[in-house]
C-alpha atoms as a PDB file:
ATOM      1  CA  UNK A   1       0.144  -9.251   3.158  1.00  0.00           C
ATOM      2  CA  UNK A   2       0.742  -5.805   3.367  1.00  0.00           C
ATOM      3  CA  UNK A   3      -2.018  -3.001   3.097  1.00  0.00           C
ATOM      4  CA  UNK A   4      -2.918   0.144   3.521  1.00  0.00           C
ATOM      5  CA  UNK A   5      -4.796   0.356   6.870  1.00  0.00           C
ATOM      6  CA  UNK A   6      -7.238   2.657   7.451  1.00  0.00           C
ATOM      7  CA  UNK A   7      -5.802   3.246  11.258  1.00  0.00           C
ATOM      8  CA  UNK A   8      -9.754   4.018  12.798  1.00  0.00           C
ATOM      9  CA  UNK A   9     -10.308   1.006  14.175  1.00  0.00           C
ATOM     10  CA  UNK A  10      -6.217   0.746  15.982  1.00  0.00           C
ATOM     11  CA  UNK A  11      -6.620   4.213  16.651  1.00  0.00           C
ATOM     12  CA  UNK A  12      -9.603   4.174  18.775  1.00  0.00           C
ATOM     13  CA  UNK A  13      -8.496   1.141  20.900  1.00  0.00           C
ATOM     14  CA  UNK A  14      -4.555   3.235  21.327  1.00  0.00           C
ATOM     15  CA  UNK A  15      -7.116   6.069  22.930  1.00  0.00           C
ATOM     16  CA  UNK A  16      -9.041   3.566  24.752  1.00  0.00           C
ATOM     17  CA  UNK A  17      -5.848   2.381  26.253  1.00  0.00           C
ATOM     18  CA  UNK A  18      -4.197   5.481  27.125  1.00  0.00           C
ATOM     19  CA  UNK A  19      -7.350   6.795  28.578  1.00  0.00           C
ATOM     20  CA  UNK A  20      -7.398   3.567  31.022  1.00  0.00           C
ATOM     21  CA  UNK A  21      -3.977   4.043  31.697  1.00  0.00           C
ATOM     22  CA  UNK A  22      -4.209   7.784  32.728  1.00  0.00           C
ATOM     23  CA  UNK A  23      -7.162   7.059  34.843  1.00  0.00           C
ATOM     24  CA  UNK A  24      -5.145   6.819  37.808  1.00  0.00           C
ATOM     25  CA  UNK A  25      -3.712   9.818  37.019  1.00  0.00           C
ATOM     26  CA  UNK A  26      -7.151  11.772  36.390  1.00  0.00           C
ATOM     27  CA  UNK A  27      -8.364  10.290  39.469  1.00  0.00           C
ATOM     28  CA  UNK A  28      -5.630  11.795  41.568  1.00  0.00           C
ATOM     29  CA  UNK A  29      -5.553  15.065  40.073  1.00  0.00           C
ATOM     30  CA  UNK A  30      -9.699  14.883  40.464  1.00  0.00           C
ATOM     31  CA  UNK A  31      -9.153  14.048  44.037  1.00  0.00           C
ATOM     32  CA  UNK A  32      -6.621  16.988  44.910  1.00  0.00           C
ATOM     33  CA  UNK A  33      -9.561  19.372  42.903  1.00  0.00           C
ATOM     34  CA  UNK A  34     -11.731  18.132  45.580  1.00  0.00           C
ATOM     35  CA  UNK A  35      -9.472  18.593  48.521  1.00  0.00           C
ATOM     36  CA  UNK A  36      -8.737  21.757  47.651  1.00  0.00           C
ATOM     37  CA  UNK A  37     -12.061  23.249  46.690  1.00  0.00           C
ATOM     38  CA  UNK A  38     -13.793  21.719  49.859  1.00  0.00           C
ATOM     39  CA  UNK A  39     -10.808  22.895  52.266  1.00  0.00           C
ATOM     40  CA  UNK A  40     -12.530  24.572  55.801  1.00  0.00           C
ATOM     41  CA  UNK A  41     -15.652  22.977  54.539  1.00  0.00           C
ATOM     42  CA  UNK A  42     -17.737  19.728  55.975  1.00  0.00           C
ATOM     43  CA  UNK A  43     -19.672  18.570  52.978  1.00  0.00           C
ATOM     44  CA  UNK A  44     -21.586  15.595  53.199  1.00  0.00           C
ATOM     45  CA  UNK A  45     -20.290  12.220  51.740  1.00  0.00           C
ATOM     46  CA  UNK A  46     -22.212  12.232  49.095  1.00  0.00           C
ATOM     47  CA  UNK A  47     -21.737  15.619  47.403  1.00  0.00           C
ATOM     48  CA  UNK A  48     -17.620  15.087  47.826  1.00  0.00           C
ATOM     49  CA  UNK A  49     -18.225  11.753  45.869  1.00  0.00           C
ATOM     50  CA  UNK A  50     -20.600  13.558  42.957  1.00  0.00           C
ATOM     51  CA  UNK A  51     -17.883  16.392  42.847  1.00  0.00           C
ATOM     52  CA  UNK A  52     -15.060  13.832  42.455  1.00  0.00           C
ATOM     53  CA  UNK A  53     -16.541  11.880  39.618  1.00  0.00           C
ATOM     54  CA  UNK A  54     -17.570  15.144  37.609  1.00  0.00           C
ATOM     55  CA  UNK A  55     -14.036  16.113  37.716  1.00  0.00           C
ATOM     56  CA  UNK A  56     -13.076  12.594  37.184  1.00  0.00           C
ATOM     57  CA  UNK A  57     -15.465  12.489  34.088  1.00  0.00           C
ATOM     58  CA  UNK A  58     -13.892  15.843  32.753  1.00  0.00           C
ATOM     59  CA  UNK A  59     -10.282  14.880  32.654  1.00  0.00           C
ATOM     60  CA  UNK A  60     -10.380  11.195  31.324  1.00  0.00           C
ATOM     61  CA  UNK A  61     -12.657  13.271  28.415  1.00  0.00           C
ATOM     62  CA  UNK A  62     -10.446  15.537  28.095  1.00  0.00           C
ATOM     63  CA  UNK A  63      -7.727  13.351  27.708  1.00  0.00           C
ATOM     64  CA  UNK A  64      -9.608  10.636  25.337  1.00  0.00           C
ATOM     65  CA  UNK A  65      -9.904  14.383  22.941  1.00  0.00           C
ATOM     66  CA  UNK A  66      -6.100  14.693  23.387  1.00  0.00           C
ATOM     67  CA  UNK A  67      -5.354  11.248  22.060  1.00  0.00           C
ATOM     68  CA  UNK A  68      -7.849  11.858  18.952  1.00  0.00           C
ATOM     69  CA  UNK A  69      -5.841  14.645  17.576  1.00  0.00           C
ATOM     70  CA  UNK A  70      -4.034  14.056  14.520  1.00  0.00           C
ATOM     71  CA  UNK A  71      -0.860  15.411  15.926  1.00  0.00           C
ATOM     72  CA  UNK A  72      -0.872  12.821  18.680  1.00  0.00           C
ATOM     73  CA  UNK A  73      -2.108   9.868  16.503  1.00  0.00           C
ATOM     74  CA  UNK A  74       0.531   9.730  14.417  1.00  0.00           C
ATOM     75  CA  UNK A  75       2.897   9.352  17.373  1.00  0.00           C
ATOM     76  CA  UNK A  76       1.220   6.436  19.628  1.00  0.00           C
ATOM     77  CA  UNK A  77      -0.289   4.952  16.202  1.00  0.00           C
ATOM     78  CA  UNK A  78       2.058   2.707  13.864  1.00  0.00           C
ATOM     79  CA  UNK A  79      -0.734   3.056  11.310  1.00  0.00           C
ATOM     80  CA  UNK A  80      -1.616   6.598  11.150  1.00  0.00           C
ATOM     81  CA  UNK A  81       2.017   7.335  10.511  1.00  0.00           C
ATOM     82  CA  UNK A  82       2.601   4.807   7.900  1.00  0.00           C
ATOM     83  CA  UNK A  83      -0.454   6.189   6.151  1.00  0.00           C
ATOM     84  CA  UNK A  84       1.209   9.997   6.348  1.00  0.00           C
ATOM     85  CA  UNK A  85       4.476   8.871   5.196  1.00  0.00           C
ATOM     86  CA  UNK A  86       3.004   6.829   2.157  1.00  0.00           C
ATOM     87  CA  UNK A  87       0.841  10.158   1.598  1.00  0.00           C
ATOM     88  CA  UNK A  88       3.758  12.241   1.680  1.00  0.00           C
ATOM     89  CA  UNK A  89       4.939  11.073  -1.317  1.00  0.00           C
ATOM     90  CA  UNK A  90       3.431  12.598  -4.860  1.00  0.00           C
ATOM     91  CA  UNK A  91       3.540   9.674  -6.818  1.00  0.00           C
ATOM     92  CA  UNK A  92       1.721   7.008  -4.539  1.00  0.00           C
ATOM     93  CA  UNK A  93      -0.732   9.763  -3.828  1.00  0.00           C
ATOM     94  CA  UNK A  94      -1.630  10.120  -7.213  1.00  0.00           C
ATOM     95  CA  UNK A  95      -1.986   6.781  -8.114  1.00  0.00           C
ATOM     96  CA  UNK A  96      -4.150   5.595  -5.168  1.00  0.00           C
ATOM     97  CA  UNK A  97      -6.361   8.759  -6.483  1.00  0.00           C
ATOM     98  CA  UNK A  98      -6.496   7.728  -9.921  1.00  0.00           C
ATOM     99  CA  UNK A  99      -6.305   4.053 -10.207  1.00  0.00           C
ATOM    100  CA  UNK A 100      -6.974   1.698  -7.622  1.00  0.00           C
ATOM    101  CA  UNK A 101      -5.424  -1.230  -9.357  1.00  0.00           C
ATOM    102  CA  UNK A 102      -2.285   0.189 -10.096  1.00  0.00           C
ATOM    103  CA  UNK A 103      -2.345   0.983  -6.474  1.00  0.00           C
ATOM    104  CA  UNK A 104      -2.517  -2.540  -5.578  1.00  0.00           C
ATOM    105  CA  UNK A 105       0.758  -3.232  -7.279  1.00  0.00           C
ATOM    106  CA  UNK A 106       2.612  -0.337  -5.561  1.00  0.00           C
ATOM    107  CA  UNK A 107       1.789  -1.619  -2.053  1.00  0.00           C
ATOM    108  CA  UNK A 108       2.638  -4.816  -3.153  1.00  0.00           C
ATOM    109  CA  UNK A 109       6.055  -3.956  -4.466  1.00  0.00           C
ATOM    110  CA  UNK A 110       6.240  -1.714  -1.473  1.00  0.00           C
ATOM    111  CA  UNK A 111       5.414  -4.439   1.084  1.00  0.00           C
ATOM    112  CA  UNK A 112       8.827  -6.332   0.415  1.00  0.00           C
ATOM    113  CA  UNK A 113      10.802  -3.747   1.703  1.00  0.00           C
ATOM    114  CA  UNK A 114       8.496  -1.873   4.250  1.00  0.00           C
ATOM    115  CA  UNK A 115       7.714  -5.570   6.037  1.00  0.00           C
ATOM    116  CA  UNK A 116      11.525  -5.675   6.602  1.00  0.00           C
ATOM    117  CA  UNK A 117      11.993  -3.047   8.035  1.00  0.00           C
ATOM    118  CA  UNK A 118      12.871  -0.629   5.298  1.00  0.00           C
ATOM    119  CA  UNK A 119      12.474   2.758   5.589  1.00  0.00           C
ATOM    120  CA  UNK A 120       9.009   4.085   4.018  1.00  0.00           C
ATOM    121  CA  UNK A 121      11.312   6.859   1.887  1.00  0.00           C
ATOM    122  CA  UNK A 122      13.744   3.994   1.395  1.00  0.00           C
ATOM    123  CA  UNK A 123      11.077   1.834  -0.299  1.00  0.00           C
ATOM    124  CA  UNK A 124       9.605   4.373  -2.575  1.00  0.00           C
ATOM    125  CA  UNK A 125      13.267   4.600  -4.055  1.00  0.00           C
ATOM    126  CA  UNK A 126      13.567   0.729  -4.686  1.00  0.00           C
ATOM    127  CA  UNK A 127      10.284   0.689  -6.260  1.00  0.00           C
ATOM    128  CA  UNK A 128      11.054   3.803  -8.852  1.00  0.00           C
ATOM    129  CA  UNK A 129      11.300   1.198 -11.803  1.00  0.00           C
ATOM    130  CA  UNK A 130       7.869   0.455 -11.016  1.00  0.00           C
ATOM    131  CA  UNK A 131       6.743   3.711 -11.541  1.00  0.00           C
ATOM    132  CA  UNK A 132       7.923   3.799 -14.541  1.00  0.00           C
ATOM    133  CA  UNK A 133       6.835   1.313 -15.886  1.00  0.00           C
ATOM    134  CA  UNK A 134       3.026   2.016 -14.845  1.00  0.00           C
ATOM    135  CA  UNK A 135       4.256   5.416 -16.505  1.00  0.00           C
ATOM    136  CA  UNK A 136       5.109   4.265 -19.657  1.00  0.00           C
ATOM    137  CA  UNK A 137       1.419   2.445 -19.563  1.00  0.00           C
ATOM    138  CA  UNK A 138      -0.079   5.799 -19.131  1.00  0.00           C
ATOM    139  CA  UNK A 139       1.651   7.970 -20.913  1.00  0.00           C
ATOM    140  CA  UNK A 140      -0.446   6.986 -24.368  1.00  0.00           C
ATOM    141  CA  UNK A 141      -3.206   8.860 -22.424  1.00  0.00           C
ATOM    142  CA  UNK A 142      -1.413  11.692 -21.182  1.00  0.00           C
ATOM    143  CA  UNK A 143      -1.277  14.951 -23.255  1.00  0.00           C
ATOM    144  CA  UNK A 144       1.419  16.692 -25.450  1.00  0.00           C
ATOM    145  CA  UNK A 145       2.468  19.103 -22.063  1.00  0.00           C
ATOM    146  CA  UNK A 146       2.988  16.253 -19.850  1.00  0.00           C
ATOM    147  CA  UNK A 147       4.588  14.043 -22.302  1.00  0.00           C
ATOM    148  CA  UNK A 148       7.194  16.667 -22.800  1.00  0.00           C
ATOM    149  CA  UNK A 149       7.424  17.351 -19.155  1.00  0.00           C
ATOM    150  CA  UNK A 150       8.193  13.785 -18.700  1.00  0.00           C
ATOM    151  CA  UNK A 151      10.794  13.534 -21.219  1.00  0.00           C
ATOM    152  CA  UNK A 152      12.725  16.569 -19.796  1.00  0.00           C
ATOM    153  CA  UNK A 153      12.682  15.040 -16.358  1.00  0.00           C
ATOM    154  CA  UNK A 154      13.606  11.251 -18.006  1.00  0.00           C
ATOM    155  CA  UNK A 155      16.256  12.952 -19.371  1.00  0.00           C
ATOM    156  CA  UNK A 156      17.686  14.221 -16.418  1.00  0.00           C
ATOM    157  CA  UNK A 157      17.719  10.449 -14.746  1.00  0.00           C
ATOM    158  CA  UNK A 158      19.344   8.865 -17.957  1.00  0.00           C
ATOM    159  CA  UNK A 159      22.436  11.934 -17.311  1.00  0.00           C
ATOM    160  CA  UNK A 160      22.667  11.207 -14.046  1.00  0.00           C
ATOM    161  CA  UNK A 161      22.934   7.194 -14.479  1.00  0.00           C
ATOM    162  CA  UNK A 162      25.296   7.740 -17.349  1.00  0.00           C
ATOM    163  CA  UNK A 163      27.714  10.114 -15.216  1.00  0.00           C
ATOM    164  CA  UNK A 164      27.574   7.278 -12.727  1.00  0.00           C
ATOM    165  CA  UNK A 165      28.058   3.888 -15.030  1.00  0.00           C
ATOM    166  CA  UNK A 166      26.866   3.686 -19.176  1.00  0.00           C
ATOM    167  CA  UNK A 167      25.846   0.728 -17.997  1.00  0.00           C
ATOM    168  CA  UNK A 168      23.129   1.878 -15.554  1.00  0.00           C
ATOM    169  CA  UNK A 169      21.386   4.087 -18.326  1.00  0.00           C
ATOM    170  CA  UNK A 170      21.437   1.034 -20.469  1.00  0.00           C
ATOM    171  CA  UNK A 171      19.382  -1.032 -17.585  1.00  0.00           C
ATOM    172  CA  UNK A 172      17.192   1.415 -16.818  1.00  0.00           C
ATOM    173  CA  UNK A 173      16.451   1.760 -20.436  1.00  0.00           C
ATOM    174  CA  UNK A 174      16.251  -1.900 -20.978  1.00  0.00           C
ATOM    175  CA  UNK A 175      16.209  -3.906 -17.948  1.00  0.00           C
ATOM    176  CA  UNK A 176      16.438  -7.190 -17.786  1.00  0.00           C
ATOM    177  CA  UNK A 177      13.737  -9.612 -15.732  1.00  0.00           C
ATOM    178  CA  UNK A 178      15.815 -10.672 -12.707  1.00  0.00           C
ATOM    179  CA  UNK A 179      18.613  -8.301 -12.688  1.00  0.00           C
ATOM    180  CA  UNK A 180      19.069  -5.395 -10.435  1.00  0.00           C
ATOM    181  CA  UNK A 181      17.570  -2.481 -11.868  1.00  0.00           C
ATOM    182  CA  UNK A 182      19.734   0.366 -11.439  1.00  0.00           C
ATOM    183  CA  UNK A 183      16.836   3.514 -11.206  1.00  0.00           C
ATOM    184  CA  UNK A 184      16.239   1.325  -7.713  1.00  0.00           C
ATOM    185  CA  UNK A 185      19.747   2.171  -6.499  1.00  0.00           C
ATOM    186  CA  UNK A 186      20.313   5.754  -4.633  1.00  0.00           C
ATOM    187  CA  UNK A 187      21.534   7.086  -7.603  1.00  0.00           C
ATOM    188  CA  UNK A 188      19.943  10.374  -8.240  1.00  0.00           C
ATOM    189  CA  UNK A 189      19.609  13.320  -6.342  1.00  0.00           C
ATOM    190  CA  UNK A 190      17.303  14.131  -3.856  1.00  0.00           C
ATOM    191  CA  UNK A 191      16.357  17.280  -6.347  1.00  0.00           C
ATOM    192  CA  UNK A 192      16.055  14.695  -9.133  1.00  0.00           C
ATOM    193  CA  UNK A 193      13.872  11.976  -7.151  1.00  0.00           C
ATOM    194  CA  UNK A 194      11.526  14.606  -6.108  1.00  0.00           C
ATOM    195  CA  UNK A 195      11.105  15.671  -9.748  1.00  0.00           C
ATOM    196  CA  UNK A 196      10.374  12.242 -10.631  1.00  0.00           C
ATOM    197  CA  UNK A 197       7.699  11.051  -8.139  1.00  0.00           C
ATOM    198  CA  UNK A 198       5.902  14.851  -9.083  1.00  0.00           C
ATOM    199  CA  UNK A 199       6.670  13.919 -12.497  1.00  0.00           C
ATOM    200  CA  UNK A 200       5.049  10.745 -12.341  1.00  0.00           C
ATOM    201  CA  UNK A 201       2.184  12.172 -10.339  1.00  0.00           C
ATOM    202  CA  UNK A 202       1.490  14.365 -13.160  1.00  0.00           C
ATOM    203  CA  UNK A 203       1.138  11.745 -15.451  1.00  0.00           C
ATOM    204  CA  UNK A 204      -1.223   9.853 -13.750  1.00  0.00           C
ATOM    205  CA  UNK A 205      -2.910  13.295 -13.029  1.00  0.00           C
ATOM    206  CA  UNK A 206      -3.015  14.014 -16.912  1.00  0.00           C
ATOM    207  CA  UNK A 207      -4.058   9.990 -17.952  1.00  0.00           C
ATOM    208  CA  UNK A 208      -6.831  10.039 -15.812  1.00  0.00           C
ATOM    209  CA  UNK A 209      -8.464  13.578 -17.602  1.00  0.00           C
ATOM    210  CA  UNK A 210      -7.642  11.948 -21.070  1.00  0.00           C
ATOM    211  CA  UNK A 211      -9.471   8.705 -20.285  1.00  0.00           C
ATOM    212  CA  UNK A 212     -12.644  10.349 -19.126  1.00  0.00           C
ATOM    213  CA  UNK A 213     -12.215  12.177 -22.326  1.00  0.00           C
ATOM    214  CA  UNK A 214     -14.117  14.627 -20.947  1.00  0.00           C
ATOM    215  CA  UNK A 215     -13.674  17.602 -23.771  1.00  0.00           C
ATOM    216  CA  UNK A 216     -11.277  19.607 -21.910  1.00  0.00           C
ATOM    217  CA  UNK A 217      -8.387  18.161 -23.688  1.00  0.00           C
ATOM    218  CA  UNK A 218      -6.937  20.860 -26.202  1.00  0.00           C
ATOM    219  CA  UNK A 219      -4.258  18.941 -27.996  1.00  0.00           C
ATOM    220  CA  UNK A 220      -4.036  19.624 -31.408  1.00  0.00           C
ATOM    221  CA  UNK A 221      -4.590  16.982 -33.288  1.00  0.00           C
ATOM    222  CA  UNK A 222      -1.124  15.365 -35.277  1.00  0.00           C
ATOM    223  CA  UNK A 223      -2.056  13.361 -38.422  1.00  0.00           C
ATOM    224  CA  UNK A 224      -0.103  10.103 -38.679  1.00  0.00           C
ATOM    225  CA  UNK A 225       1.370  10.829 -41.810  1.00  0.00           C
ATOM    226  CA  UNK A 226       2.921  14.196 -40.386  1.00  0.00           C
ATOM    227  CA  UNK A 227       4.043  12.354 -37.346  1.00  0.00           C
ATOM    228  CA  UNK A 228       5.827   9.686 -39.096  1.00  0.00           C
ATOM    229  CA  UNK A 229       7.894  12.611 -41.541  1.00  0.00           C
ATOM    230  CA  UNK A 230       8.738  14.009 -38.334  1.00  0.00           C
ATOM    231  CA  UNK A 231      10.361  11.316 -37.094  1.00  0.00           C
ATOM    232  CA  UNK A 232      12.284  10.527 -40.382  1.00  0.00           C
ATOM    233  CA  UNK A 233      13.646  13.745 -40.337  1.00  0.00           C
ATOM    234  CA  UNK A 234      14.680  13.548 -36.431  1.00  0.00           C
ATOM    235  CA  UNK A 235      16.305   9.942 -37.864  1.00  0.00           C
ATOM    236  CA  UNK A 236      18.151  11.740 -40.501  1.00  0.00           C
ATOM    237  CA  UNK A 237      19.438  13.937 -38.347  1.00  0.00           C
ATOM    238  CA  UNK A 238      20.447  11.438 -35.960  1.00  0.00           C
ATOM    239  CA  UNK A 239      22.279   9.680 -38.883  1.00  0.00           C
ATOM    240  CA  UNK A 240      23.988  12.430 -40.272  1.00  0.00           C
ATOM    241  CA  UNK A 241      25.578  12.805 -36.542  1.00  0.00           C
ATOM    242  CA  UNK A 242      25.985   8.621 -35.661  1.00  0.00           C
ATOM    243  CA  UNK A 243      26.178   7.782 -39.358  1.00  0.00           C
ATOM    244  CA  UNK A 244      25.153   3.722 -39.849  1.00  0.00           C
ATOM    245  CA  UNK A 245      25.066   3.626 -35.507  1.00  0.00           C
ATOM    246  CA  UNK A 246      21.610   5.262 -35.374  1.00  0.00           C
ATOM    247  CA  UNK A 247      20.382   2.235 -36.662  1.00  0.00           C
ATOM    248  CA  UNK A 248      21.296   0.199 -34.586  1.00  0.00           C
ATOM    249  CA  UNK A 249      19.520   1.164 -31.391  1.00  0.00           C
ATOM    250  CA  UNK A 250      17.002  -2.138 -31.313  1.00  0.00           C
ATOM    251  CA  UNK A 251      20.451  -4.592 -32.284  1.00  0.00           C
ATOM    252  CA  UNK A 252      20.458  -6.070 -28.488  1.00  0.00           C
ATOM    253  CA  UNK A 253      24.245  -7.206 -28.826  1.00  0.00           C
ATOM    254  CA  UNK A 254      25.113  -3.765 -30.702  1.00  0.00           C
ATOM    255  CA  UNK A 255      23.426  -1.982 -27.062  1.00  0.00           C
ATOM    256  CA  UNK A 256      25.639  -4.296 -24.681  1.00  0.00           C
ATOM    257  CA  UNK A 257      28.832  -3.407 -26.456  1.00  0.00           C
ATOM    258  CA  UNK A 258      28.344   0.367 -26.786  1.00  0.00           C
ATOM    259  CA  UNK A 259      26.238   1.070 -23.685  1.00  0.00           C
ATOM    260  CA  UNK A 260      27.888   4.684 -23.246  1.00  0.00           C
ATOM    261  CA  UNK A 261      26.896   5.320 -27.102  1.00  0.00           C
ATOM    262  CA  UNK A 262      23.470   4.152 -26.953  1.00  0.00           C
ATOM    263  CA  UNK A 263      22.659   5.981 -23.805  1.00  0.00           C
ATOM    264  CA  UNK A 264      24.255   9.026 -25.845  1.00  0.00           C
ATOM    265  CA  UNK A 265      21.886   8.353 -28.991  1.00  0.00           C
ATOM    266  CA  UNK A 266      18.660   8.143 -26.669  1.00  0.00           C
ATOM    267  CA  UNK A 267      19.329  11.030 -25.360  1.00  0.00           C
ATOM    268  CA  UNK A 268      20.752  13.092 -28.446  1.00  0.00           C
ATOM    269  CA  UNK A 269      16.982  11.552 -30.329  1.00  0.00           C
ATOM    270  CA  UNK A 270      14.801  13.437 -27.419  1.00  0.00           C
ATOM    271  CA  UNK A 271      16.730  16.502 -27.833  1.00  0.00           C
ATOM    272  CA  UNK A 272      16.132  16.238 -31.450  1.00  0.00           C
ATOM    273  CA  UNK A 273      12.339  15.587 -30.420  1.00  0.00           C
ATOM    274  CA  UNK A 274      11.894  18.532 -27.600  1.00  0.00           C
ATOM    275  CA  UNK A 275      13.061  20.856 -30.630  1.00  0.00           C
ATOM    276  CA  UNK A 276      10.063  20.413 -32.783  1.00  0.00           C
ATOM    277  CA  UNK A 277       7.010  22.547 -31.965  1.00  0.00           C
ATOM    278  CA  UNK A 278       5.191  21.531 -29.116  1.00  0.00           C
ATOM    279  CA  UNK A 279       2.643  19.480 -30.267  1.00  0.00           C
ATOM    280  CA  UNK A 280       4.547  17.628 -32.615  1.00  0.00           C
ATOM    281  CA  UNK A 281       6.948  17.225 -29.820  1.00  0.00           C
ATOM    282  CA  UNK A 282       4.825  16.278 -27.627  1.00  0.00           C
ATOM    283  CA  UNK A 283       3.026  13.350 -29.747  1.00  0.00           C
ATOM    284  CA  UNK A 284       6.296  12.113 -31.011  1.00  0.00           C
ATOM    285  CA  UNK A 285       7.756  11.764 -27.329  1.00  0.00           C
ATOM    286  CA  UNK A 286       4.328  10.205 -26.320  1.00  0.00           C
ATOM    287  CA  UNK A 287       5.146   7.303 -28.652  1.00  0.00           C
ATOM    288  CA  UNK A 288       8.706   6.705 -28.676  1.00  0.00           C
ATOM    289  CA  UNK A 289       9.084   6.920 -24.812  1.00  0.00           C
ATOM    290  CA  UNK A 290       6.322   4.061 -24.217  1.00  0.00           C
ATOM    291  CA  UNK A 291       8.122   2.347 -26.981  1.00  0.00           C
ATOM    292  CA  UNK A 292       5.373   2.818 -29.655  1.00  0.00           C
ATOM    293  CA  UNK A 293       6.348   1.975 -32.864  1.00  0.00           C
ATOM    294  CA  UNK A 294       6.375   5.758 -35.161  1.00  0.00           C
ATOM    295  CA  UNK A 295       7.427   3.941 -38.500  1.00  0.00           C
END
């Protein structure tokens, strides 16, 4: 099982160790202290053995201090520097900050590769379809800003897995259970990955201060009704450019055979979306990118 150590417990016996093994060391460099403080002298035994273990004492703590510094525990310890890498990224961050269960499922998803010896930065690319899904969860709680944010930076991946194959934007629109999901491939640019893990950190940011509902929120508030002419009029529009084809976006055999064409109409609908005013467009886009049904 893979988890998320807390690296105190390995940590202290790594600085255990390393003092023991240095003690040698410290002892010699105690001894030549000695030597050379006491040279011309004739101290008694006694006082040569007291001087040798208070400079024997000094060292071994100064060196037990060296090995607690952060610096040097991420080098000698396997689990401080798995916990910096997994920190280093936005998106896990977030998550472990803002929902513990969802966290869970990342270091699950993350142990598969990471216990095989896959790259950390490696495995938060394979596991990208997981965050979005846990996204789309969220995103009913996020608010109007972040929704739009998200769209704009969804957008982005579905261009860049178009340019690449029509039929990677149509998987990573609608995957399918047991077949390679393309937003796991190294497909995107390292610009574009880093947008998405902040993207997806600000999500989870912006769910977490709608769910405490705490009165901060100001969203205005879209009536139904208004929502639901909004989108007619973005699907008239989208008819009036695909004619009888921008119906036929749910039609799963339609999708297979024009993969290139649905990506296009996905994208050409949230650019029809992002041009309403920003509230509208943000409330629209919270719905139809977690697959809500606007009517």
């Amino acid at each position: 099982m893979f988890a998320i150590p807390p690296g105190q417990q390995a940590g202290l016996w790594l600085s255990y160790t390393v003092v023991l093994l240095l003690l040698p060391v410290c002892a010699v460099i105690a001894g030549v202290i000695v030597g050379v403080s006491n040279r011309d002298q004739s101290p008694e035994d006694g006082s040569l053995v007291r001087q040798f273990l208070l400079f024997l004492a000094i060292f071994a703590a100064a060196t037990w201090g060296i090995t607690r510094l952060p610096s040097i525990q991420s080098r000698i310890n396997p689990e401080v520097r798995l916990q910096e890498q997994l920190h280093a990224n936005l998106a896990y961050e977030a998550i472990e900050k803002y929902s513990p269960s969802d966290t869970v499922k990342v270091q699950a998803a993350l142990a598969k590769d990471v216990g095989n010896g896959v790259r950390v930065a490696d495995a938060f690319v394979r596991i990208r379809p997981l965050f979005a899904t846990l996204v789309r969860e969220r995103l009913g709680f996020a608010d109007q800003a972040t929704a739009v944010m998200w769209a704009h930076v969804m957008g982005d991946v579905l261009q860049q897995m178009k340019a690449a194959d029509p039929q990677k934007c149509l998987r990573t629109l609608n995957p399918r259970e047991g077949a390679p999901q393309p937003l796991s491939e190294p497909v995107l640019s390292e610009a574009s990955n880093a947008a998405f893990m902040k993207a997806v950190a600000e999500v989870y940011a912006s769910a977490s201060a709608g769910m405490r509902n705490d009165g901060t929120r100001k969203d205005p508030r879209i009536e139904l009704q208004a929502l639901q002419m909004e989108y007619r009029l973005v699907m008239e529009q989208m008819k009036g450019e695909f004619g009888d084809d921008a119906g036929r976006s749910k039609d799963l055999q339609w999708r297979e055979a024009h993969p290139a064409m649905y990506c296009d109409m996905v994208l050409r609908k949230m650019q029809l979306i992002l041009q309403r005013e920003p509230a509208m467009a943000g409330t629209l886009l919270r719905e139809y990118l977690r697959g809500g049904d606007i009517g």
